[in-house]
Protein backbone atom coordinates (compact mmCIF):
# COMPACT_ATOMS: atom_id res chain seq x y z
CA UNK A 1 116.78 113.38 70.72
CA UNK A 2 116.29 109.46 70.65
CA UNK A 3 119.84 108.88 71.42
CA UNK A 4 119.65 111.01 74.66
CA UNK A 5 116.22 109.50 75.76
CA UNK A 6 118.34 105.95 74.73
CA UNK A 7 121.10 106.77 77.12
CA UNK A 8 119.49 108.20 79.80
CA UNK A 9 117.30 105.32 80.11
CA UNK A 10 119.79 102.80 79.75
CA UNK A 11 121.79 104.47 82.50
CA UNK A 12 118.82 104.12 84.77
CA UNK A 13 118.43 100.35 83.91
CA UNK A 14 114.98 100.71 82.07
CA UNK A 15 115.71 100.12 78.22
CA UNK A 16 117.96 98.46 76.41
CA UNK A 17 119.58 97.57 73.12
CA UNK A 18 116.35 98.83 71.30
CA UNK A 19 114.01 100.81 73.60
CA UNK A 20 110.47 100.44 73.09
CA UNK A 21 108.35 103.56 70.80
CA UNK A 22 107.79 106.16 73.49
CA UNK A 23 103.73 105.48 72.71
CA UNK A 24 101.51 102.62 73.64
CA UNK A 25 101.13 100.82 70.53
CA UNK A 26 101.43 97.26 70.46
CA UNK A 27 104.95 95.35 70.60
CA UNK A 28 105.01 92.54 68.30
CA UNK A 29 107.97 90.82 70.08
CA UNK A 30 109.65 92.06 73.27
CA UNK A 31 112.26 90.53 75.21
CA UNK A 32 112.83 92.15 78.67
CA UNK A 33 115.94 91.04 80.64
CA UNK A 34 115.38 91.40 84.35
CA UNK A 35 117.80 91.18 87.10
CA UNK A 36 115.05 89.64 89.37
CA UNK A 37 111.87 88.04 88.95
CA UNK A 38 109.27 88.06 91.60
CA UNK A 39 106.58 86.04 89.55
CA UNK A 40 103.16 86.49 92.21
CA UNK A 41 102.93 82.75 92.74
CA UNK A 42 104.44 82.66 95.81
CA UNK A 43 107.88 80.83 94.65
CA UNK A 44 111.29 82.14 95.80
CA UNK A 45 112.31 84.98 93.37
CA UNK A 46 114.69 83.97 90.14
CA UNK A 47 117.58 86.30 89.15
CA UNK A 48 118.92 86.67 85.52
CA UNK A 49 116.18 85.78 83.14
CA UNK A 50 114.41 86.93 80.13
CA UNK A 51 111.10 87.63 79.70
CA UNK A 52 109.40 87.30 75.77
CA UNK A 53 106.60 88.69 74.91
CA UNK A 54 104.50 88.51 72.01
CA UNK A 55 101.91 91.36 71.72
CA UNK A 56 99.74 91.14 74.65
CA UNK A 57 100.73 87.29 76.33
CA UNK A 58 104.11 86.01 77.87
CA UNK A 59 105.66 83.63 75.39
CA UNK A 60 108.86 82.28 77.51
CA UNK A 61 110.27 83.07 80.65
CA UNK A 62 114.07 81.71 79.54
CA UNK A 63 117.48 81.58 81.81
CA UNK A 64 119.79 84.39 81.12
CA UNK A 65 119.86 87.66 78.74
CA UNK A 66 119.01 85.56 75.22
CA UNK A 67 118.26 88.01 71.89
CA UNK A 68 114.84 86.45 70.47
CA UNK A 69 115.41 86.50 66.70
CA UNK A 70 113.89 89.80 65.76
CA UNK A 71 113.09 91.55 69.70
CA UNK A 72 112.95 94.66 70.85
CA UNK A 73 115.41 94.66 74.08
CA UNK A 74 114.51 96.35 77.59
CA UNK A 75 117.18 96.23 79.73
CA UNK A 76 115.58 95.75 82.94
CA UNK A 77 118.81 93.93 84.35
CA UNK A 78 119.50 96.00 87.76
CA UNK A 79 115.84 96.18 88.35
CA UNK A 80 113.27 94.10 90.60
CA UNK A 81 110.27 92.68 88.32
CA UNK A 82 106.74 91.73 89.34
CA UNK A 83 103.65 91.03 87.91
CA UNK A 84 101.27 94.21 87.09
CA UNK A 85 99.91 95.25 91.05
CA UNK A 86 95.99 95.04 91.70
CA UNK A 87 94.08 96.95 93.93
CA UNK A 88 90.86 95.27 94.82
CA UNK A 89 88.96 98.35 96.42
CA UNK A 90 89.50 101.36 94.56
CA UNK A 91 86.72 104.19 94.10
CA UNK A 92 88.20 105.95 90.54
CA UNK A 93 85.54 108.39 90.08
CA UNK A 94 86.71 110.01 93.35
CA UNK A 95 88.50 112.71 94.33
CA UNK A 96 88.73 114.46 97.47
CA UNK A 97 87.11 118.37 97.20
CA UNK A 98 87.85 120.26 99.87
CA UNK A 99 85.12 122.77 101.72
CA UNK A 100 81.56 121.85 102.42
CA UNK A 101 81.03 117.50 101.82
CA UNK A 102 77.40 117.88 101.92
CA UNK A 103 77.59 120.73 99.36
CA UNK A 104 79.76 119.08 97.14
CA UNK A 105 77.34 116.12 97.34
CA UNK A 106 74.81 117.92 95.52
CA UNK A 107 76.25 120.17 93.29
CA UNK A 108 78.93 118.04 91.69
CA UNK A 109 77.59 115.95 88.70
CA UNK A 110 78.12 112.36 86.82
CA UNK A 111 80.41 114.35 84.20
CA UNK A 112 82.79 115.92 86.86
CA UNK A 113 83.21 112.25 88.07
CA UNK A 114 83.72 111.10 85.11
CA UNK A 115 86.37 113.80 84.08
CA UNK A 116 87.98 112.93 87.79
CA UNK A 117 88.01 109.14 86.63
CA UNK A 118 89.93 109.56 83.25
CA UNK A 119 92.86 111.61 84.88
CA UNK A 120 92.43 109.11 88.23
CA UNK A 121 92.35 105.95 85.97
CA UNK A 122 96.14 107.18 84.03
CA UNK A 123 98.07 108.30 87.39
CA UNK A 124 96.86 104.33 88.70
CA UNK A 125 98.10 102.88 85.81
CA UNK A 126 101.31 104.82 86.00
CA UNK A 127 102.02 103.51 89.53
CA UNK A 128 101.95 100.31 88.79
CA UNK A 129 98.20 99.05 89.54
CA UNK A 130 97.44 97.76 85.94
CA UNK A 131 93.89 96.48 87.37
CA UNK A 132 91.72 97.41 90.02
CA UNK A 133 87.99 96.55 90.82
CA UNK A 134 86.15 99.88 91.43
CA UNK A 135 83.61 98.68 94.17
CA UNK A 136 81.20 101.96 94.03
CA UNK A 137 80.66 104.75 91.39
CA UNK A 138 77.49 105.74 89.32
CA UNK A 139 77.06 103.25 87.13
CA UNK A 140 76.80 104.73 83.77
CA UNK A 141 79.81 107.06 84.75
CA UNK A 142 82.25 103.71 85.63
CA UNK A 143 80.92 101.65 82.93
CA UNK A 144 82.05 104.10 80.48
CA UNK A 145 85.74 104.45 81.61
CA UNK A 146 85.70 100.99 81.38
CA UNK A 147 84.76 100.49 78.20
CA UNK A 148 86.51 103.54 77.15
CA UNK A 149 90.32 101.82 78.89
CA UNK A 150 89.20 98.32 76.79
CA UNK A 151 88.99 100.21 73.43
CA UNK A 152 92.25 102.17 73.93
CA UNK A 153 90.24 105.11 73.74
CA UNK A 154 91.78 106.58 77.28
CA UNK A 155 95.00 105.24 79.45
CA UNK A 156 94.05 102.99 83.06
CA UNK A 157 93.88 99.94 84.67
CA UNK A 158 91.53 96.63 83.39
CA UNK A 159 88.73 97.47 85.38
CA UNK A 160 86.20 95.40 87.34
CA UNK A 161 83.20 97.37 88.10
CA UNK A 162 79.99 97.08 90.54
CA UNK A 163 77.89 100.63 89.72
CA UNK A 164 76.45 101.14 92.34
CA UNK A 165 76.53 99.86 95.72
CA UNK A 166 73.38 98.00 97.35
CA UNK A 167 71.73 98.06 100.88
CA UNK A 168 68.79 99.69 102.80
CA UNK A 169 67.12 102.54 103.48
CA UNK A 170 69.66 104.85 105.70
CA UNK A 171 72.46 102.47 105.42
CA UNK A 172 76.24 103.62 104.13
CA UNK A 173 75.04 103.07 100.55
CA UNK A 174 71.96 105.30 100.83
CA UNK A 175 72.86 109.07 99.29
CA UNK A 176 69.99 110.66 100.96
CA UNK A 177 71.17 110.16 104.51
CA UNK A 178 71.78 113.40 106.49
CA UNK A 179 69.82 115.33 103.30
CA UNK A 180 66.46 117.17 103.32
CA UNK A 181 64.20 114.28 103.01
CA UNK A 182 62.27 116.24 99.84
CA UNK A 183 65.34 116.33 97.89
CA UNK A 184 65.82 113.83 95.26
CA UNK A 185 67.93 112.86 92.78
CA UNK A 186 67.01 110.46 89.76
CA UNK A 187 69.38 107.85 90.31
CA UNK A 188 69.34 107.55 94.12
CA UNK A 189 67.29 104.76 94.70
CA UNK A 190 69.52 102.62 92.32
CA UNK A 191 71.52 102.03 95.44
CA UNK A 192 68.59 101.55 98.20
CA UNK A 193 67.28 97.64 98.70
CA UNK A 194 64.84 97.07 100.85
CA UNK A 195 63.69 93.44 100.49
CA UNK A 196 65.00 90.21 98.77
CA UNK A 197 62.92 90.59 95.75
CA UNK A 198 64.66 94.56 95.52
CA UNK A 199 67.92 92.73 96.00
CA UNK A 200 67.28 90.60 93.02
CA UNK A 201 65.70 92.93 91.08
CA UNK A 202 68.81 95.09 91.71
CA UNK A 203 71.59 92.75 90.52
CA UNK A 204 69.81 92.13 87.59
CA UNK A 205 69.60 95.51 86.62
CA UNK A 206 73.34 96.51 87.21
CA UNK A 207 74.28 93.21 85.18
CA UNK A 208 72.07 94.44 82.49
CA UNK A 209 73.98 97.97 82.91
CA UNK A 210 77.34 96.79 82.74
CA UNK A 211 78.68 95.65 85.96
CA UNK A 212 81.34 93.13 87.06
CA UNK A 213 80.38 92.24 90.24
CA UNK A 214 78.44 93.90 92.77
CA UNK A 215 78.69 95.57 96.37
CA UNK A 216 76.31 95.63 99.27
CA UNK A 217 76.71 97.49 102.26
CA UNK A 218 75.40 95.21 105.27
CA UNK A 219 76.90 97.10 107.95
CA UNK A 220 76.65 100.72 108.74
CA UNK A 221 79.95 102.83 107.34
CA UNK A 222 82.42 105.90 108.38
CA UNK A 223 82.26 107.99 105.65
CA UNK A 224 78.57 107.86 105.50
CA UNK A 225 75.93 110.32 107.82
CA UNK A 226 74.81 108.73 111.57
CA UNK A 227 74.66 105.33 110.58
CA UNK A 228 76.81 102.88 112.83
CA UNK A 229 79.43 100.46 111.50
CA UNK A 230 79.12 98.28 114.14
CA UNK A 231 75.38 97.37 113.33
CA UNK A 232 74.08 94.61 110.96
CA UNK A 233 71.75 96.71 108.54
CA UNK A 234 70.42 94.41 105.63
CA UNK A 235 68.73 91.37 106.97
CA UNK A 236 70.09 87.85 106.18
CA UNK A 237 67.56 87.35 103.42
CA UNK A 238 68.43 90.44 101.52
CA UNK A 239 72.06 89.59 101.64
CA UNK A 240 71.53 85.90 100.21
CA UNK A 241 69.53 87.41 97.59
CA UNK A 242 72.21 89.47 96.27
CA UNK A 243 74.75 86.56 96.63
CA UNK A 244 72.38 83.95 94.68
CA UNK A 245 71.55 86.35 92.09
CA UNK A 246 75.12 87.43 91.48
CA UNK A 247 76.73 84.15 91.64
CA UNK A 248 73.88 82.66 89.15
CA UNK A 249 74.66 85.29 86.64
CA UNK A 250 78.86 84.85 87.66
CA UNK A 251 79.59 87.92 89.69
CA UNK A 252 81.34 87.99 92.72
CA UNK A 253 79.82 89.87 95.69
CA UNK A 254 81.87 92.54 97.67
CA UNK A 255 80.83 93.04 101.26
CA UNK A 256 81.37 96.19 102.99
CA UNK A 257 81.36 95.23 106.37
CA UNK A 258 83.14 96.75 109.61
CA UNK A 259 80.72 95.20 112.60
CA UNK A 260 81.29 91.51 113.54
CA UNK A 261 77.65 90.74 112.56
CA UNK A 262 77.70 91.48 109.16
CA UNK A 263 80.87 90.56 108.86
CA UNK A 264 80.22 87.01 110.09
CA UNK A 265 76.94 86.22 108.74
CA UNK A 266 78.07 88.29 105.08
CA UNK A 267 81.24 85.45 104.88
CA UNK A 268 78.61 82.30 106.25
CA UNK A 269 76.06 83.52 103.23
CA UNK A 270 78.94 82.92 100.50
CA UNK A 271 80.29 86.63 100.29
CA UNK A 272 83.14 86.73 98.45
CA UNK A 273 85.32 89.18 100.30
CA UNK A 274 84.42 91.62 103.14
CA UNK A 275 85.73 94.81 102.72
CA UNK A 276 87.49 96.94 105.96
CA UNK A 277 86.59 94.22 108.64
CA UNK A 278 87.09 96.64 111.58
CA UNK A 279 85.24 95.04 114.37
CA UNK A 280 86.08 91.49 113.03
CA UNK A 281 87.28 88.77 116.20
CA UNK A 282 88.18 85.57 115.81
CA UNK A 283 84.27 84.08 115.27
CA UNK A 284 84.61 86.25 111.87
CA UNK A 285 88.46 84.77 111.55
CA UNK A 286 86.77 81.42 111.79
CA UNK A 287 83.60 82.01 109.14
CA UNK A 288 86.13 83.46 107.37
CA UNK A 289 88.07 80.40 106.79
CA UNK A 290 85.68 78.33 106.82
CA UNK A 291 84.14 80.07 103.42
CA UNK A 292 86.89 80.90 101.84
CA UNK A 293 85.95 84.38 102.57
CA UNK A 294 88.31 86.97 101.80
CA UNK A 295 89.49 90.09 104.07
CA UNK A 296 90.46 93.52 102.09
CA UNK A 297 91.52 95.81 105.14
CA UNK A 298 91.62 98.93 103.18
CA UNK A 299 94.58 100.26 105.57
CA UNK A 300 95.39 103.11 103.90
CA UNK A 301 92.47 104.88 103.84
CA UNK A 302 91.79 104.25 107.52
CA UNK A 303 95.13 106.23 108.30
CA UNK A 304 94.78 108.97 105.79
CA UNK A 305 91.45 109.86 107.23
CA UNK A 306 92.36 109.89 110.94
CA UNK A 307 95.36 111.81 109.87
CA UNK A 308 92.42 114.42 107.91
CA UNK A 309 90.52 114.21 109.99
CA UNK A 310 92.38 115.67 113.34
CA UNK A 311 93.58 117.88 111.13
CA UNK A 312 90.47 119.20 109.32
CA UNK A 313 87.63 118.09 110.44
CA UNK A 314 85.68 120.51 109.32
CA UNK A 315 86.02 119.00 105.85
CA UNK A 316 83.96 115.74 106.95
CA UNK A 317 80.65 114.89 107.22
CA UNK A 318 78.48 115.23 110.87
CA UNK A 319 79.58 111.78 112.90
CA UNK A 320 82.58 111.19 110.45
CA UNK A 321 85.42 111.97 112.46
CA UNK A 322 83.92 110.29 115.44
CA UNK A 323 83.65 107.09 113.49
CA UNK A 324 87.09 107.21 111.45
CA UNK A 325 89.38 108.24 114.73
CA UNK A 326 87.66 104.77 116.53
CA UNK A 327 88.02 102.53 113.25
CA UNK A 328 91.47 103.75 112.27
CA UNK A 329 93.08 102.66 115.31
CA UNK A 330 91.42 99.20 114.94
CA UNK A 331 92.92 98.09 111.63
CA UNK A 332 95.93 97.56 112.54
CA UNK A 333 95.50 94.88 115.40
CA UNK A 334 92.45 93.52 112.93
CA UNK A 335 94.93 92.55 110.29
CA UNK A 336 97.62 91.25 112.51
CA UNK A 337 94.89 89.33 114.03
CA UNK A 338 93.38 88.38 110.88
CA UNK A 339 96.79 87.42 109.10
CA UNK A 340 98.09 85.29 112.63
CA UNK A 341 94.28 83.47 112.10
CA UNK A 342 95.22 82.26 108.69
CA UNK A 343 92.47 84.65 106.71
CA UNK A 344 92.66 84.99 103.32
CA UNK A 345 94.11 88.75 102.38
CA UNK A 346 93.85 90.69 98.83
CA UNK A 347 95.54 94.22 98.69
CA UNK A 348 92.81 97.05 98.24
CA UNK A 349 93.25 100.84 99.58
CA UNK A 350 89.56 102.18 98.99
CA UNK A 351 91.39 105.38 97.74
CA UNK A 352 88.99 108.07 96.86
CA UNK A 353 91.26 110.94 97.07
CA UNK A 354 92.18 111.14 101.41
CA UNK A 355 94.83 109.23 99.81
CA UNK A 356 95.49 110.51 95.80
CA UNK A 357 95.75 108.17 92.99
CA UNK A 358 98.73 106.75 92.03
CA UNK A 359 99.45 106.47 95.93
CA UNK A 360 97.60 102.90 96.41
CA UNK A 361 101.07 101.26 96.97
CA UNK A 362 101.90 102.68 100.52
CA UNK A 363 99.00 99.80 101.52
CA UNK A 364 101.94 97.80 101.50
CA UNK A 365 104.03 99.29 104.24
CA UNK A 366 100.46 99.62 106.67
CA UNK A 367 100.42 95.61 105.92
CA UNK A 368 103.81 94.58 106.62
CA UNK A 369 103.86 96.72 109.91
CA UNK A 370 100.70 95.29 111.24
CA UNK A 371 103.10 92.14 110.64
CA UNK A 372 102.55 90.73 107.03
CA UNK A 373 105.64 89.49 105.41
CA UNK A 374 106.60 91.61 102.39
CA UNK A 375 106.05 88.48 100.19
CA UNK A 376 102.83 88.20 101.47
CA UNK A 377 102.00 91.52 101.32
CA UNK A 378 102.76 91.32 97.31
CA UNK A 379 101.06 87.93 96.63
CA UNK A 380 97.89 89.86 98.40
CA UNK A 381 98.07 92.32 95.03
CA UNK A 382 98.92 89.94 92.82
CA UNK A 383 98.16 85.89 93.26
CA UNK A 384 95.36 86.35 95.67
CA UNK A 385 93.73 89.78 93.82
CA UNK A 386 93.37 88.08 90.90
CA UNK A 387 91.81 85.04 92.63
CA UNK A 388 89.69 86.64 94.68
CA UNK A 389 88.75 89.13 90.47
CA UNK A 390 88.20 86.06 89.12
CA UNK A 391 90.81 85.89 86.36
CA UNK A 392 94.00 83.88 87.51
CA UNK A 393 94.66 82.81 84.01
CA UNK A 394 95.27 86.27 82.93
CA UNK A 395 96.65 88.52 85.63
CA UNK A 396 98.14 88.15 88.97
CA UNK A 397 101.37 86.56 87.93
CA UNK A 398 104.50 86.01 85.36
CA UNK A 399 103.60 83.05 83.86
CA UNK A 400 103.97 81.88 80.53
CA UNK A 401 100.36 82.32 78.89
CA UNK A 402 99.61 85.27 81.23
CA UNK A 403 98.83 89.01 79.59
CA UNK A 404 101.90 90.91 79.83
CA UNK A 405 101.20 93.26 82.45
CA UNK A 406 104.87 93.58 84.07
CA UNK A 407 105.92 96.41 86.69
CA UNK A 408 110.09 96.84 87.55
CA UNK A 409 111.34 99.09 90.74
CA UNK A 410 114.85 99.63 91.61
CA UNK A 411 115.60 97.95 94.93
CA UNK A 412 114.34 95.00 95.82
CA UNK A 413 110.86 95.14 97.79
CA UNK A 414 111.40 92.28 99.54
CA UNK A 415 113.67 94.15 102.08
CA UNK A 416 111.90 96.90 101.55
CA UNK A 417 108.43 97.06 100.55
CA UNK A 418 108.28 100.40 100.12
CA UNK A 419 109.99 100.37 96.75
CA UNK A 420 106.73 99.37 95.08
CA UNK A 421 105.74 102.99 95.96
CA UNK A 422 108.10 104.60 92.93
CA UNK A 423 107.52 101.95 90.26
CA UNK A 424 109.84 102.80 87.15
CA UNK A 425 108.76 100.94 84.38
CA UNK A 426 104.83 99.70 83.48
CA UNK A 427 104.08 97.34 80.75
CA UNK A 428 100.11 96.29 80.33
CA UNK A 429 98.78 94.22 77.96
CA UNK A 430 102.47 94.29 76.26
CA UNK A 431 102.12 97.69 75.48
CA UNK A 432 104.73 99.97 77.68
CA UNK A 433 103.22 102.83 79.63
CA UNK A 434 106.03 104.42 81.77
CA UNK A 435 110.32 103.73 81.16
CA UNK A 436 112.68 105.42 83.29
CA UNK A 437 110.12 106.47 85.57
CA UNK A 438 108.53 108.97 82.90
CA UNK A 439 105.25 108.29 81.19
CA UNK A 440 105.17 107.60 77.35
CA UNK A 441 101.75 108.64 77.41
């Protein structure tokens, strides 16, 4: 039985000489010869090299096929390499239920999320996104998968985590909107801010709980019950408070923000990144720059839901459809714009199931046609996501010192992108999750 799982992968140009235990567990040397290198810093891609690895860190990257004294071999040799991809807006707790959103809303439960988010978190990983940064989910519920991926307990991606999102009363953030104002549920005010002191009082509490970084929602949103994404909702003061606090206690801030307001006066406050960017102009570009703000467009999502949307709209939310058929045929132009204005990009999909799991990688093909490079496209899930994360020294590229989160696809994605969306082979942390295109998990 090993022999034929030996030949059939080496046929397919995923193993090699020795092919790694079909399980998880650590490698204590691994030497993986790749036919091309695309290493997420942005230099030209290297052909012919071998990749060492010693448990979880990059060792050497050396010319040629060499044989480390004592290495496993994966022949990776007709295959494209890249670093592990990153998908800085991802909701993993969330799938999409069809019928009734409003019912669903209150009769689904932490522990169906959380049972959503293990089986979410594994088909991510096994597409290739060995880190994400889950920018809203009960807190409790996201800090356990978390924790549970560290300790090898379940399968996923490193995980960044903000709980739960912040902003005001009837803003995108708010659960009650569109609800009988007498119900209630214990942990819905976690999310509603109000004042500056609230906003502290806020990020404080989800640091204490866990979180990573945190999320406010300073414009109105699509998804969400009447409110309008073209309107600034929390006031100046509340957004600076949630900056100050977060950045004191080293969190970066996530802004979701479609109107050019919030939008503009989120990136001028020291936001970190601003999250869809629909209404954005060239004021925002500007601010933008200026603060080294950056833009996740969330693409995907925008075209999954219009495409839902026409099609069932009886599966959305009152106002929903409205909202998502005007935003969705905004993105485009908002990223070519965006992109032409010399804005700073990281890849994120906001996939909560319009889109399933394990699909984040068409984003790249919505970026490159709204006139990204494919390069560019890549270094915005790999380079720039980990930038923008926080840990460059551990993730985002294939660099000697770097964790050994490695991806290979067949074809080369530079001519076409859309070979990232079949990834064959995933290595995180040096431990191999997926050879031949089947999972070893």
């Amino acid at each position: 039985m090993q022999r034929s799982f030996m030949r059939s992968a080496l046929a397919c140009g995923f193993a090699g000489a020795l092919l790694a235990s079909p399980a998880p567990a650590a490698a204590s040397d691994i030497a993986l010869h790749v036919g091309k290198l695309i290493d997420g810093t942005g230099a030209a891609p290297v052909t012919n090299v071998t990749v060492v690895i010693h448990d979880d860190r990059i060792t050497a990257i050396q010319p040629g096929f060499t044989l480390p004294a004592g290495a496993q071999v994966i022949d990776l040799s007709t295959s494209t390499v890249l670093p592990g991809l990153i998908d800085c807006h991802d909701h993993i707790t969330v799938s999409y239920h069809k019928g009734d959103p409003i019912r669903n809303a209150v009769t689904r439960t932490g522990y169906d999320d959380e049972i959503d988010g293990i089986n979410n978190a594994r088909a991510t990983l096994l597409a290739g996104f060995t880190t994400i940064r889950d920018v809203g989910a009960t807190t409790p519920v996201i800090v356990a998968i978390k924790r549970a991926i560290n300790a090898g307990v379940i399968p996923g991606p490193r995980m960044w985590v903000s709980g739960t999102p912040l902003g005001p009363t009837g803003g995108h953030s708010d659960p009650a909107n569109g609800l009988d104002p007498e119900l209630a549920h214990s942990h819905w005010g976690d999310s509603v801010v109000d004042s500056p002191d609230e906003a502290r009082k806020a990020v404080r509490r989800l640091w204490r709980e866990g979180a990573d970084l945190i999320k406010i929602t300073p414009s109105g949103g699509v998804m969400s019950i009447g409110d309008n994404p073209k309107i600034q909702l929390m006031t100046d003061d509340e957004v600076k408070a949630v900056i100050d606090t977060a950045h004191v206690l080293e969190m970066k801030v996530a802004a979701h923000a479609h109107g050019e307001g919030a939008i503009t006066r989120a990136s001028e406050l020291g936001v970190d990144s601003i999250e869809h960017g629909s209404y954005a102009d060239a004021k925002s570009y500007a601010a933008m720059k200026q603060h080294g703000t950056y833009l996740v467009p969330t693409m995907l999502v925008a075209a999954k839901g219009a495409e839902r949307g026409r099609s069932h709209p009886e599966e959305f939310n009152p106002s929903t459809v409205g909202k998502m058929l005007v935003v969705s045929a905004l993105i485009k132009k908002n990223v070519h714009d965006a992109y032409a204005a010399g804005v700073k990009f990281a890849f994120g999909t906001d996939t909560f199931g319009l889109s399933a799991h394990g699909e984040n990688a068409q984003e790249f093909a919505l970026m490159v046609a709204a006139g990204m490079t494919p390069m560019d496209a890549i270094l915005a899930a790999t380079r720039n996501a980990a930038d923008l994360i926080g840990d460059s020294a551990d993730i985002g590229s294939v660099k000697v010192g770097r964790l050994a989160d490695l991806v290979a696809v067949t074809g080369d994605p530079l001519s076409d992108v859309t070979v990232l969306e079949h990834v064959g082979f995933v290595m995180k942390g040096g431990k191999i999750y997926k050879v031949d295109g089947k999972p070893v998990i």
